[in-house]
Protein backbone atom coordinates (compact mmCIF):
# COMPACT_ATOMS: atom_id res chain seq x y z
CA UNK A 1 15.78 15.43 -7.25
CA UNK A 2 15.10 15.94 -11.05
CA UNK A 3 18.24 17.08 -12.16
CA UNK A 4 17.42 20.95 -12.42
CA UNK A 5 18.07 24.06 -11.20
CA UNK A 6 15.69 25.84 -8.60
CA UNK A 7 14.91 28.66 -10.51
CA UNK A 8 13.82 26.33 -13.63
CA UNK A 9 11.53 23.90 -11.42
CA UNK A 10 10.07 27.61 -10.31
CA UNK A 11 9.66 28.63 -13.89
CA UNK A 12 7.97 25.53 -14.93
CA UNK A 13 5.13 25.19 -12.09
CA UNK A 14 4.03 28.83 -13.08
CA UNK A 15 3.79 27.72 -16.56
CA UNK A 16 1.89 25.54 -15.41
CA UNK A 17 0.57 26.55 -12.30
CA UNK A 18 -3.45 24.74 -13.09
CA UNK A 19 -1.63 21.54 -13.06
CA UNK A 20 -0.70 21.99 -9.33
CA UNK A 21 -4.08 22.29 -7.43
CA UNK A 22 -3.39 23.14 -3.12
CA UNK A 23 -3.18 19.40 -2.22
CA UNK A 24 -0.23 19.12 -4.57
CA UNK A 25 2.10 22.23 -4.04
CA UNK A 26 1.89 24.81 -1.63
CA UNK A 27 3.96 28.05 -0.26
CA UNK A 28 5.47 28.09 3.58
CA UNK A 29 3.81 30.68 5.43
CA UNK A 30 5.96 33.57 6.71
CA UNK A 31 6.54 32.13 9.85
CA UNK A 32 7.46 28.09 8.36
CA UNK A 33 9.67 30.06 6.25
CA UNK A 34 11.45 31.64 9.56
CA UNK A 35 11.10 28.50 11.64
CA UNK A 36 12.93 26.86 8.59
CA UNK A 37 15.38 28.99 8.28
CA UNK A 38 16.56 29.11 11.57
CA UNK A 39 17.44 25.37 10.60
CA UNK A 40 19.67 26.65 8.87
CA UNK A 41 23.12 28.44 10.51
CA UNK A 42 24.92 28.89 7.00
CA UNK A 43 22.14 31.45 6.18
CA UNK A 44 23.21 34.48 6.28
CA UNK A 45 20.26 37.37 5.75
CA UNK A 46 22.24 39.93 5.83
CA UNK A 47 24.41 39.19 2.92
CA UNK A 48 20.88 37.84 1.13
CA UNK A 49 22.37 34.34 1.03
CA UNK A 50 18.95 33.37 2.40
CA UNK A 51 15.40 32.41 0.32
CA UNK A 52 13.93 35.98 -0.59
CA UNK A 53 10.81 34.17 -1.30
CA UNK A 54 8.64 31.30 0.61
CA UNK A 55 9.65 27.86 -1.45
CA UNK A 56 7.19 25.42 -2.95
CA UNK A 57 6.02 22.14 -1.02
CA UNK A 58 5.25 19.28 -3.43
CA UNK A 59 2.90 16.60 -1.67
CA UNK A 60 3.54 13.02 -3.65
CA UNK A 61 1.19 13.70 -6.09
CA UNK A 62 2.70 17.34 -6.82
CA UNK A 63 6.24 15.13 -6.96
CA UNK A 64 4.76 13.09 -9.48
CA UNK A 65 3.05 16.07 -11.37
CA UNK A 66 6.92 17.51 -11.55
CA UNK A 67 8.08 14.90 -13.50
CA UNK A 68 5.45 15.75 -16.62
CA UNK A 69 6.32 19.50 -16.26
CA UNK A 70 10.36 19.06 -16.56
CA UNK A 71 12.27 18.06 -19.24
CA UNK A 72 15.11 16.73 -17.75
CA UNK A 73 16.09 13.40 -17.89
CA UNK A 74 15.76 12.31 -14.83
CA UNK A 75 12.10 14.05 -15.10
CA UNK A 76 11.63 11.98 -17.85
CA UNK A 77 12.69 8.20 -16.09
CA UNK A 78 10.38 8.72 -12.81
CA UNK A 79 7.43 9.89 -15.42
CA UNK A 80 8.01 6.36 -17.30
CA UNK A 81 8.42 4.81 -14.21
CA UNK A 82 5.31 6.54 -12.51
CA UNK A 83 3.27 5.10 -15.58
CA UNK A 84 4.65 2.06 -15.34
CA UNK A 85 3.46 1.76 -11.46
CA UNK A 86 -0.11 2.64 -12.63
CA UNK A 87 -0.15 -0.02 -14.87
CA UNK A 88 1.24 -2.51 -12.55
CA UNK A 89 -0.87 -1.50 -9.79
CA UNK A 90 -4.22 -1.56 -12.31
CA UNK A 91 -3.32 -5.56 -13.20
CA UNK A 92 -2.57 -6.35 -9.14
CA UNK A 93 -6.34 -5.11 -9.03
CA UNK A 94 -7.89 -6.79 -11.72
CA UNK A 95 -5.91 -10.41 -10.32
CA UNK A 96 -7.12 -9.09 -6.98
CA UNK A 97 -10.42 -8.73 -7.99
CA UNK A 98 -10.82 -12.34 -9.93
CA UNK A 99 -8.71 -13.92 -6.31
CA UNK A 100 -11.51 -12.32 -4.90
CA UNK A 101 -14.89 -13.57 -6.82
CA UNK A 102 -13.14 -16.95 -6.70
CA UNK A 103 -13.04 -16.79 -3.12
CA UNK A 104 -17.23 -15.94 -2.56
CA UNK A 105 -17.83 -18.70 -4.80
CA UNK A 106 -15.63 -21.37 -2.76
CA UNK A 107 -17.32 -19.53 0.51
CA UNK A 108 -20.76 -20.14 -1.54
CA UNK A 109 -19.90 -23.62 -1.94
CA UNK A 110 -18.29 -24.46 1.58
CA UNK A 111 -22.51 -22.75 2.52
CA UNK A 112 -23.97 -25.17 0.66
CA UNK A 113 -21.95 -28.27 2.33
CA UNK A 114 -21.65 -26.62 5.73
CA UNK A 115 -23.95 -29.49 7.43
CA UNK A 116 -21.63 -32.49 5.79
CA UNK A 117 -18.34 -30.57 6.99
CA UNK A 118 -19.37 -30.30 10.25
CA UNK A 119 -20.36 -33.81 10.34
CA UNK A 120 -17.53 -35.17 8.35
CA UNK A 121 -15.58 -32.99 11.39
CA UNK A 122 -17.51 -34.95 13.94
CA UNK A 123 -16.27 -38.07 12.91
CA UNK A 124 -13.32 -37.70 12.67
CA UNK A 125 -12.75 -36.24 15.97
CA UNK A 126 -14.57 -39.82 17.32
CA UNK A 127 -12.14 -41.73 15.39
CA UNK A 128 -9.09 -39.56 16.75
CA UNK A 129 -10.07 -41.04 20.42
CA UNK A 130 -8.15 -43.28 22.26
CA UNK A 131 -9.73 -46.34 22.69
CA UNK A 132 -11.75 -47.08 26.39
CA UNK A 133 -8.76 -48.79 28.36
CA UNK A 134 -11.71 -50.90 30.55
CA UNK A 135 -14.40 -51.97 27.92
CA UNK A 136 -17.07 -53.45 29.11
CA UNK A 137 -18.15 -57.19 27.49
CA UNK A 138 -21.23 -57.94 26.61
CA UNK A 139 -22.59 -61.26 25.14
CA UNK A 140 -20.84 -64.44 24.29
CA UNK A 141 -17.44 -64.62 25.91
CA UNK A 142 -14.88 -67.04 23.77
CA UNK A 143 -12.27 -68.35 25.66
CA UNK A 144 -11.05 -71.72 27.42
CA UNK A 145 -13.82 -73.45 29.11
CA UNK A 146 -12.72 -77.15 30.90
């Protein structure tokens, strides 16, 4: 994934082995490591063309803690692009959080005025009637009279 060879991505977690705490890197147990290689029908133990040793698991954070341990270029992009994330992520909070606080304060308002919504609500649903097809006259009746 980062451009290197096994054996230096090896070499560079045990150099730095305290940045990869258990929920970022761990070993297959002895039996992973045979269920996972019997995956595998190109490996051939008895010409030791299989793993001798039990590979390192990266979680996502361990994946991310890879690219600041390697020097390879392609190490160094998904580190600058890792950072960048942060960043972006950080700012999508902080609008987030401002979205939010406007949002209470319309809610607070909307509390305040909740008695002349629900009227304003009431009227117009009386307006939005149909009119009585039979209404009923009362008083002074215009009209022809002979």
């Amino acid at each position: 994934m980062y451009g290197v060879e096994t054996r230096v991505l090896t070499q560079a977690v045990k150099r730095n082995f305290d940045r990869f705490p258990d929920d970022f890197m761990f070993q297959l147990s002895r039996d992973e490591l045979t269920q996972w290689r019997s995956q595998f029908v190109t490996s051939n133990p008895a010409r030791k063309m299989s793993l001798r040793r039990s590979p390192y698991v990266f979680t996502e954070e361990g994946v991310a803690m890879l690219s600041s341990v390697l020097r390879s270029d392609r190490a160094v992009q998904v580190n600058i692009a890792i950072m960048r994330a942060f960043v972006r992520i950080r700012q999508l909070a902080h609008e987030h959080a401002d979205l939010a606080q406007r949002l209470a304060e319309v809610e607070r308002t909307l509390a305040d005025h909740d008695h002349d919504i629900q009227r304003a609500f009431e009227v117009l649903r009386e307006l939005m009637k149909p009119p009585d097809p039979n209404p009923r006259r009362i008083g002074f009746q215009g009209g022809n009279h002979e």
